[in-house]
PDB file of N, CA and C in Angstrom:
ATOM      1  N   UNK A   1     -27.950  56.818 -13.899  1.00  0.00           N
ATOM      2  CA  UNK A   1     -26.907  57.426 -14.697  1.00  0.00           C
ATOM      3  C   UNK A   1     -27.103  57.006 -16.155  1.00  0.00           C
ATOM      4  N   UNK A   2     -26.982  58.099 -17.046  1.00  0.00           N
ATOM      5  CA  UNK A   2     -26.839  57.743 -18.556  1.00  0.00           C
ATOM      6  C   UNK A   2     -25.512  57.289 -18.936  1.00  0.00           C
ATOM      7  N   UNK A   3     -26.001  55.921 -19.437  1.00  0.00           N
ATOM      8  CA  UNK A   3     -24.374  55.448 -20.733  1.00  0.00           C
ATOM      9  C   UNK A   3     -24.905  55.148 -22.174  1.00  0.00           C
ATOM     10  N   UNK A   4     -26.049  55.659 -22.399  1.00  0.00           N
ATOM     11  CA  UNK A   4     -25.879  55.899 -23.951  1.00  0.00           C
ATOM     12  C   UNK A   4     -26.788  56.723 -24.280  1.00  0.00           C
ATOM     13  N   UNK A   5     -26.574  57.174 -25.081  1.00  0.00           N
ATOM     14  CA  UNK A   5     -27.145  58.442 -25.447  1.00  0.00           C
ATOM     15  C   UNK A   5     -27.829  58.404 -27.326  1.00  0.00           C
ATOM     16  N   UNK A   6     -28.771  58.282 -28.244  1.00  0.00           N
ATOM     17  CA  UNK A   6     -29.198  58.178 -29.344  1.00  0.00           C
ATOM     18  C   UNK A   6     -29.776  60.284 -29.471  1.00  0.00           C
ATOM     19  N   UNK A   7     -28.253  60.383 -30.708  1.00  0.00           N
ATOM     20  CA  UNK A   7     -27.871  62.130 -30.753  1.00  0.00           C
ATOM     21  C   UNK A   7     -28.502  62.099 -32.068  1.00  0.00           C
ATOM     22  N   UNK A   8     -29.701  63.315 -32.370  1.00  0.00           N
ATOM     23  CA  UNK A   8     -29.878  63.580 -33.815  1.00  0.00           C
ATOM     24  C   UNK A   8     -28.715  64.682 -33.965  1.00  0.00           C
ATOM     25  N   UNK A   9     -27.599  64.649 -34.520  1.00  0.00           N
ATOM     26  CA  UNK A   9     -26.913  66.177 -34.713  1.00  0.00           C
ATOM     27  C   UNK A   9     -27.103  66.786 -36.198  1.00  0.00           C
ATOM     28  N   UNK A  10     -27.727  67.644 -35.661  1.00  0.00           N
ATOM     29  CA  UNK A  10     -28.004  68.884 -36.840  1.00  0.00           C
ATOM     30  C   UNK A  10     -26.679  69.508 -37.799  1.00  0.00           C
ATOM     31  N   UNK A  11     -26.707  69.372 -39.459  1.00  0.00           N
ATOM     32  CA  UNK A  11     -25.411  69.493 -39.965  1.00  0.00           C
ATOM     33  C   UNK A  11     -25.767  70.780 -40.401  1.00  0.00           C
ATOM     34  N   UNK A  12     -27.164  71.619 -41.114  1.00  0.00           N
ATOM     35  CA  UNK A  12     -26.846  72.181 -41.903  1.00  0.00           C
ATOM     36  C   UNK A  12     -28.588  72.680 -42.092  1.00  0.00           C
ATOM     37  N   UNK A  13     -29.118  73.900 -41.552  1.00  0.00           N
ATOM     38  CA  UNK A  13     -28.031  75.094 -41.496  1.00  0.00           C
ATOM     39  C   UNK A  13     -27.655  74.918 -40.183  1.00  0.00           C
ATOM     40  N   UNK A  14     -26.641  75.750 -40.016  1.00  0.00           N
ATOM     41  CA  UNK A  14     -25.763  76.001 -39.060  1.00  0.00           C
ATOM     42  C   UNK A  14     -26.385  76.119 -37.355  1.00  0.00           C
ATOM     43  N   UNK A  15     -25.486  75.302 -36.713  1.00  0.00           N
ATOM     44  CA  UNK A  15     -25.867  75.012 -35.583  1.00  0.00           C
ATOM     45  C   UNK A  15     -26.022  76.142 -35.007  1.00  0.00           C
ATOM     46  N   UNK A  16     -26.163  77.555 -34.874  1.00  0.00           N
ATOM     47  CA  UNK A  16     -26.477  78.167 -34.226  1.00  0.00           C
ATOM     48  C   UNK A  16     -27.621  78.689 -34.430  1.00  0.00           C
ATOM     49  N   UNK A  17     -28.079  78.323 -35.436  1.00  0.00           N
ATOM     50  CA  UNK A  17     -29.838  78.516 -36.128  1.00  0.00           C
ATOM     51  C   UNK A  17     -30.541  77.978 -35.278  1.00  0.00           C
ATOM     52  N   UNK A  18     -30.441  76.907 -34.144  1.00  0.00           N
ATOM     53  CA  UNK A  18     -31.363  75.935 -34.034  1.00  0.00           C
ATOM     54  C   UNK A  18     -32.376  76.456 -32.681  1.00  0.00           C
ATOM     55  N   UNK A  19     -33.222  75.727 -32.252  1.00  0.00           N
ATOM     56  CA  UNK A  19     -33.553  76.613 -31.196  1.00  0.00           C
ATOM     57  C   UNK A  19     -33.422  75.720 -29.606  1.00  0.00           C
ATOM     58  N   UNK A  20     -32.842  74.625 -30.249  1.00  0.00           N
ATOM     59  CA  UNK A  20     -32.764  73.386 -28.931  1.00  0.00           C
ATOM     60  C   UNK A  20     -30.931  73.275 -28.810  1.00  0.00           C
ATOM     61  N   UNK A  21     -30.290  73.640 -27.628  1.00  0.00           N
ATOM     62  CA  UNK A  21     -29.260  73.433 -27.513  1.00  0.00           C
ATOM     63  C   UNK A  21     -28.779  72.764 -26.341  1.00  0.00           C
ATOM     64  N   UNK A  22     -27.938  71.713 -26.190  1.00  0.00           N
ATOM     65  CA  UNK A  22     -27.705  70.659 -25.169  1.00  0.00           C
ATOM     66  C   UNK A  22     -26.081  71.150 -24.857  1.00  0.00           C
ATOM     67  N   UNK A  23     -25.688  70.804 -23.664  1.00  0.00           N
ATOM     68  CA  UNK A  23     -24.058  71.287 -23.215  1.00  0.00           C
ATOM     69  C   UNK A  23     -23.190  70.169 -23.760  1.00  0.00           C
ATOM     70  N   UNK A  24     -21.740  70.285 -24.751  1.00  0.00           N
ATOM     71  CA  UNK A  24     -21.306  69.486 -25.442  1.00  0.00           C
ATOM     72  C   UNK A  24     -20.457  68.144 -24.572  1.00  0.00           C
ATOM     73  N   UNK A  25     -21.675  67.122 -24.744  1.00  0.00           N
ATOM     74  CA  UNK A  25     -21.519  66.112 -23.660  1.00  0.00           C
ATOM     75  C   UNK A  25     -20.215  65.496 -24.165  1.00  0.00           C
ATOM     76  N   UNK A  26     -19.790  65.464 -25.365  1.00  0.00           N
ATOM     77  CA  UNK A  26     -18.639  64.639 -26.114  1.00  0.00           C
ATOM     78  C   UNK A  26     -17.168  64.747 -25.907  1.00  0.00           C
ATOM     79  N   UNK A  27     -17.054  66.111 -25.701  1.00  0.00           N
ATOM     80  CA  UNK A  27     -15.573  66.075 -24.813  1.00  0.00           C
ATOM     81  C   UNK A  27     -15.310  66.154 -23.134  1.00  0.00           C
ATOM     82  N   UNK A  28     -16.568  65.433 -22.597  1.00  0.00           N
ATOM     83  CA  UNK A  28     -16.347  64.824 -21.481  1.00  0.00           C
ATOM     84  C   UNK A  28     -15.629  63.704 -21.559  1.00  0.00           C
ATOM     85  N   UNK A  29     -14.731  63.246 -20.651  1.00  0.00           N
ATOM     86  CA  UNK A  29     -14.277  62.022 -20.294  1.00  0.00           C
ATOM     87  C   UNK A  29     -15.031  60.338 -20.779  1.00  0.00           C
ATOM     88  N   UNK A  30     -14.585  59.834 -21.470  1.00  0.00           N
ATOM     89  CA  UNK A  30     -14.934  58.277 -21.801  1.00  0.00           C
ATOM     90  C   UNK A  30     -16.250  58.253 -22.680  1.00  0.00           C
ATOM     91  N   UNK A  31     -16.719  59.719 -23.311  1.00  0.00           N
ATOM     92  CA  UNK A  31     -17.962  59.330 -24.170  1.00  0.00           C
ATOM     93  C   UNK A  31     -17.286  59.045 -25.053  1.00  0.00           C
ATOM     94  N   UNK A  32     -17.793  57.804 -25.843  1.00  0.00           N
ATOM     95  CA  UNK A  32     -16.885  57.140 -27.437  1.00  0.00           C
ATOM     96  C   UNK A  32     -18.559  57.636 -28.591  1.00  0.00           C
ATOM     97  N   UNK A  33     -18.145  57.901 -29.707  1.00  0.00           N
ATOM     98  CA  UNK A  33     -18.978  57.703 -30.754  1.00  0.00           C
ATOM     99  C   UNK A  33     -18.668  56.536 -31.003  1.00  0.00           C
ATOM    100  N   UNK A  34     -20.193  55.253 -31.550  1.00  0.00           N
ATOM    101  CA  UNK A  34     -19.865  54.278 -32.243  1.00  0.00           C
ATOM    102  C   UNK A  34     -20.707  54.521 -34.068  1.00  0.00           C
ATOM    103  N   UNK A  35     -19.463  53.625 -34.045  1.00  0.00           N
ATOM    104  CA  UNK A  35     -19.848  53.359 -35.881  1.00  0.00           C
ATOM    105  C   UNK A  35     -21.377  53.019 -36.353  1.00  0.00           C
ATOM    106  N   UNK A  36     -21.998  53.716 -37.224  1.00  0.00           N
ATOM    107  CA  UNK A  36     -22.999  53.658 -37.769  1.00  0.00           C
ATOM    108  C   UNK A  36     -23.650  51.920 -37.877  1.00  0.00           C
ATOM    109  N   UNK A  37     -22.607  51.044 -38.011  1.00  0.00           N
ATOM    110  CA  UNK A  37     -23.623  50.181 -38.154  1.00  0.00           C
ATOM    111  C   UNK A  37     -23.952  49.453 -36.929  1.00  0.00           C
ATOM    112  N   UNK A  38     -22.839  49.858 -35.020  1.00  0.00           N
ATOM    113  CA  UNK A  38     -23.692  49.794 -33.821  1.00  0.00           C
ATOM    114  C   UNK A  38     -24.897  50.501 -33.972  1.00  0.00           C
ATOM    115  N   UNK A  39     -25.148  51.360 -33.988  1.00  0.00           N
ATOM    116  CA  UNK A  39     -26.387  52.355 -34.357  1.00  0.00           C
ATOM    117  C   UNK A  39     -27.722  51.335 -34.624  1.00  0.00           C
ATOM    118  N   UNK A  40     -27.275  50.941 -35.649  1.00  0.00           N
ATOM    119  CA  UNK A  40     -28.341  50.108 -36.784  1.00  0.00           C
ATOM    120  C   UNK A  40     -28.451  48.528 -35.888  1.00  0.00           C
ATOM    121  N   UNK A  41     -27.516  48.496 -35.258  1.00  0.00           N
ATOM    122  CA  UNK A  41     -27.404  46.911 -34.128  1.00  0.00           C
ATOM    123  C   UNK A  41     -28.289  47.349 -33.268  1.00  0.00           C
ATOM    124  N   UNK A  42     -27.968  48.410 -32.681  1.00  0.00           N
ATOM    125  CA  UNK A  42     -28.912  48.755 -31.402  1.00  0.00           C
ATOM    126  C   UNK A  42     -30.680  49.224 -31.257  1.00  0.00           C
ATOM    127  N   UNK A  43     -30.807  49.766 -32.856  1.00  0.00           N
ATOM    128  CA  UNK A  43     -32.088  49.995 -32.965  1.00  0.00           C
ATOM    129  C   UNK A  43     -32.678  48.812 -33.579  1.00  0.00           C
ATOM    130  N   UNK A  44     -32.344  48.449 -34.130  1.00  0.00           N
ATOM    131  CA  UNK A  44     -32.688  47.093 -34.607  1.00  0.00           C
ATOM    132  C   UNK A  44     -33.150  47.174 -36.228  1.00  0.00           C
ATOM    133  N   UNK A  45     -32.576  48.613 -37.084  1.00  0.00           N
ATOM    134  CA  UNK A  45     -33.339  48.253 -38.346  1.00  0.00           C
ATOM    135  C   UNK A  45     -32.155  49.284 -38.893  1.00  0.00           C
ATOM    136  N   UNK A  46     -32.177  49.005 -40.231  1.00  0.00           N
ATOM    137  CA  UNK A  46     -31.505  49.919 -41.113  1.00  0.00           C
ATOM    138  C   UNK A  46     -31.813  51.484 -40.628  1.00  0.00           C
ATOM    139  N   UNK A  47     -30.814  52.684 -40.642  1.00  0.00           N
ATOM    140  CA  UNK A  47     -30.663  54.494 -40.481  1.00  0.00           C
ATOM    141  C   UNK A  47     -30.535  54.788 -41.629  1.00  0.00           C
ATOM    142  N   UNK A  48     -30.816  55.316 -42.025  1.00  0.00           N
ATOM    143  CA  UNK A  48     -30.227  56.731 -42.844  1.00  0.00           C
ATOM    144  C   UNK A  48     -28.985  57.277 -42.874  1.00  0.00           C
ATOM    145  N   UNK A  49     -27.966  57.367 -43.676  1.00  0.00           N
ATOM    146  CA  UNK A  49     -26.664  58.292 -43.389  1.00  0.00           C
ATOM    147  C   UNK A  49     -26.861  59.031 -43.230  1.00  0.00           C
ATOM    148  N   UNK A  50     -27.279  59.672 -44.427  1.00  0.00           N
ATOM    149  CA  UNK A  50     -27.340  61.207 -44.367  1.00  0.00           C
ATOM    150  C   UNK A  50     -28.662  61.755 -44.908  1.00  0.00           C
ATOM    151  N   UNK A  51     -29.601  61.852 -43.694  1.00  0.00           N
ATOM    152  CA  UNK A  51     -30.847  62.329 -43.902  1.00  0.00           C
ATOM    153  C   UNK A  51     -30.925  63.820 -44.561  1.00  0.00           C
ATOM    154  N   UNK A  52     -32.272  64.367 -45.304  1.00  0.00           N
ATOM    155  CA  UNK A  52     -32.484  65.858 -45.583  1.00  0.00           C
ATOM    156  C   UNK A  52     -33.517  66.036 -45.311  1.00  0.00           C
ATOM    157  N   UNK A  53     -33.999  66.955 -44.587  1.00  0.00           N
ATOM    158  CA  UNK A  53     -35.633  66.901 -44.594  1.00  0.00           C
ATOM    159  C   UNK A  53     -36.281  68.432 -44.561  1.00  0.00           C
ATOM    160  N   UNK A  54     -36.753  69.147 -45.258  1.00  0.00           N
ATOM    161  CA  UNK A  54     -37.301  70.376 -45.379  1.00  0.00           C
ATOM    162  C   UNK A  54     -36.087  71.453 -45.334  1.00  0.00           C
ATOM    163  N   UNK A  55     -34.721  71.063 -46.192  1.00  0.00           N
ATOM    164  CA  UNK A  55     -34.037  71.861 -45.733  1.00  0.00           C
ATOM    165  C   UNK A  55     -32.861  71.389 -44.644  1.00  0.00           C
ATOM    166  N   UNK A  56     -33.175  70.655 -43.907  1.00  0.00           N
ATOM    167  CA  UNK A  56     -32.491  70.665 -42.963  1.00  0.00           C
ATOM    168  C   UNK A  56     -31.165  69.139 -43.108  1.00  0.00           C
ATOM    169  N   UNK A  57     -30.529  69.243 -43.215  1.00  0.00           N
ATOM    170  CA  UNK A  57     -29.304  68.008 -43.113  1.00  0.00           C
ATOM    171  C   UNK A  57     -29.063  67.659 -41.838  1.00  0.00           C
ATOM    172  N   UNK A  58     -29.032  65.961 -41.004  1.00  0.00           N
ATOM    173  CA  UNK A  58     -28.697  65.635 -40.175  1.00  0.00           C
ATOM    174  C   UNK A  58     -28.036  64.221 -39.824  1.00  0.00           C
ATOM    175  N   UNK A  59     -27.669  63.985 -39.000  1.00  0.00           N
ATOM    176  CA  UNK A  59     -27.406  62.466 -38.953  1.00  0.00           C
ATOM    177  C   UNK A  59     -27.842  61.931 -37.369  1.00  0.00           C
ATOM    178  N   UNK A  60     -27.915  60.770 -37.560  1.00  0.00           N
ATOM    179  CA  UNK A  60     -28.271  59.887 -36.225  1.00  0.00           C
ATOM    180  C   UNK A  60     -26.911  59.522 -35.798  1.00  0.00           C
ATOM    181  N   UNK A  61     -26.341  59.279 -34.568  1.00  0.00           N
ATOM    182  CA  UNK A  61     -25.461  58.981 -33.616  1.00  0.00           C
ATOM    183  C   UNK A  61     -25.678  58.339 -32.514  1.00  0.00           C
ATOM    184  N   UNK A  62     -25.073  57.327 -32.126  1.00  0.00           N
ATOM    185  CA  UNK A  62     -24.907  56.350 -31.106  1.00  0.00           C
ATOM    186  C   UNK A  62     -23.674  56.954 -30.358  1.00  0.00           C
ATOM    187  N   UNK A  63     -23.716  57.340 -28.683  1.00  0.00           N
ATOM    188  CA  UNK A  63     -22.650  57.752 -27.777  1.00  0.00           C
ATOM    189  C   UNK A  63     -22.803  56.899 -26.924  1.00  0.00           C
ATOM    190  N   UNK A  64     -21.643  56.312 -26.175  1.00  0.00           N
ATOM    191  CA  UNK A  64     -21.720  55.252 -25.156  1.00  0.00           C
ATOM    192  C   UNK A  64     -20.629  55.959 -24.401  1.00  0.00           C
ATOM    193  N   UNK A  65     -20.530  55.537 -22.756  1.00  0.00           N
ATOM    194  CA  UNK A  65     -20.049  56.056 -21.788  1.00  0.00           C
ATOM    195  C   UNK A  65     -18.943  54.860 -21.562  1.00  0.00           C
ATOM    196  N   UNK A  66     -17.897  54.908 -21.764  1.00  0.00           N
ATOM    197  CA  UNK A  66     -16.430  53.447 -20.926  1.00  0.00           C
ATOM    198  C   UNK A  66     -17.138  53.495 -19.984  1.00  0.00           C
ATOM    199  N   UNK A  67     -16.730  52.692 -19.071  1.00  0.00           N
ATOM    200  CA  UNK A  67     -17.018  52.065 -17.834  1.00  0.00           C
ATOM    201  C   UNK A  67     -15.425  52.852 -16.980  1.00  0.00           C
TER     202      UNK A  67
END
Protein backbone atom coordinates (compact mmCIF):
# COMPACT_ATOMS: atom_id res chain seq x y z
CA UNK A 1 0.00 0.00 0.00
CA UNK A 2 1.09 3.63 -0.80
CA UNK A 3 1.41 6.34 2.14
CA UNK A 4 3.35 8.81 0.41
CA UNK A 5 3.27 9.96 -2.58
CA UNK A 6 6.26 12.80 -4.16
CA UNK A 7 3.43 14.95 -6.76
CA UNK A 8 5.08 17.18 -9.55
CA UNK A 9 1.69 19.33 -10.04
CA UNK A 10 1.61 21.14 -13.16
CA UNK A 11 0.44 25.04 -12.61
CA UNK A 12 0.55 26.55 -15.89
CA UNK A 13 -0.46 26.01 -18.84
CA UNK A 14 -3.49 24.66 -17.88
CA UNK A 15 -4.02 21.31 -16.62
CA UNK A 16 -5.92 20.11 -19.29
CA UNK A 17 -3.03 20.68 -21.81
CA UNK A 18 -1.11 17.95 -20.32
CA UNK A 19 -0.89 14.58 -21.71
CA UNK A 20 -0.33 12.48 -18.32
CA UNK A 21 -3.39 12.45 -16.11
CA UNK A 22 -3.68 10.60 -12.63
CA UNK A 23 -7.38 10.18 -10.71
CA UNK A 24 -7.54 13.08 -8.01
CA UNK A 25 -5.99 11.05 -5.17
CA UNK A 26 -6.37 14.25 -2.69
CA UNK A 27 -9.90 14.29 -1.86
CA UNK A 28 -9.74 10.81 -0.80
CA UNK A 29 -9.99 10.21 2.82
CA UNK A 30 -6.76 11.03 5.20
CA UNK A 31 -4.37 12.22 2.24
CA UNK A 32 -2.73 15.44 4.12
CA UNK A 33 -0.40 17.80 1.95
CA UNK A 34 2.79 18.55 3.95
CA UNK A 35 4.58 21.84 4.14
CA UNK A 36 7.34 22.47 1.78
CA UNK A 37 9.99 22.28 4.14
CA UNK A 38 8.78 18.21 5.07
CA UNK A 39 9.40 17.95 1.37
CA UNK A 40 12.99 19.28 1.66
CA UNK A 41 13.30 16.88 5.16
CA UNK A 42 12.36 13.97 3.23
CA UNK A 43 14.47 14.37 0.15
CA UNK A 44 17.19 15.41 1.87
CA UNK A 45 18.27 18.74 0.00
CA UNK A 46 16.89 22.12 -0.68
CA UNK A 47 13.35 22.25 -3.76
CA UNK A 48 12.51 24.80 -5.65
CA UNK A 49 9.18 26.75 -4.91
CA UNK A 50 8.28 27.67 -7.78
CA UNK A 51 10.00 26.06 -10.64
CA UNK A 52 9.67 27.34 -14.67
CA UNK A 53 11.00 25.36 -17.19
CA UNK A 54 10.42 25.79 -21.05
CA UNK A 55 7.28 27.45 -20.40
CA UNK A 56 5.92 25.34 -18.12
CA UNK A 57 5.23 26.40 -14.17
CA UNK A 58 5.19 23.69 -11.47
CA UNK A 59 5.71 22.74 -8.00
CA UNK A 60 6.94 19.67 -6.03
CA UNK A 61 4.54 18.20 -3.27
CA UNK A 62 4.83 15.84 -0.47
CA UNK A 63 1.21 13.70 0.23
CA UNK A 64 1.12 11.39 3.17
CA UNK A 65 -1.73 8.95 4.01
CA UNK A 66 -3.11 9.24 8.33
CA UNK A 67 -2.92 6.04 9.56
Amino acid sequence: MVDRILFTRILDPAFEQCDVHIPDFTKEKGWIKREHEDLERFVGFEVERSPEEKGISYRFELWEKED
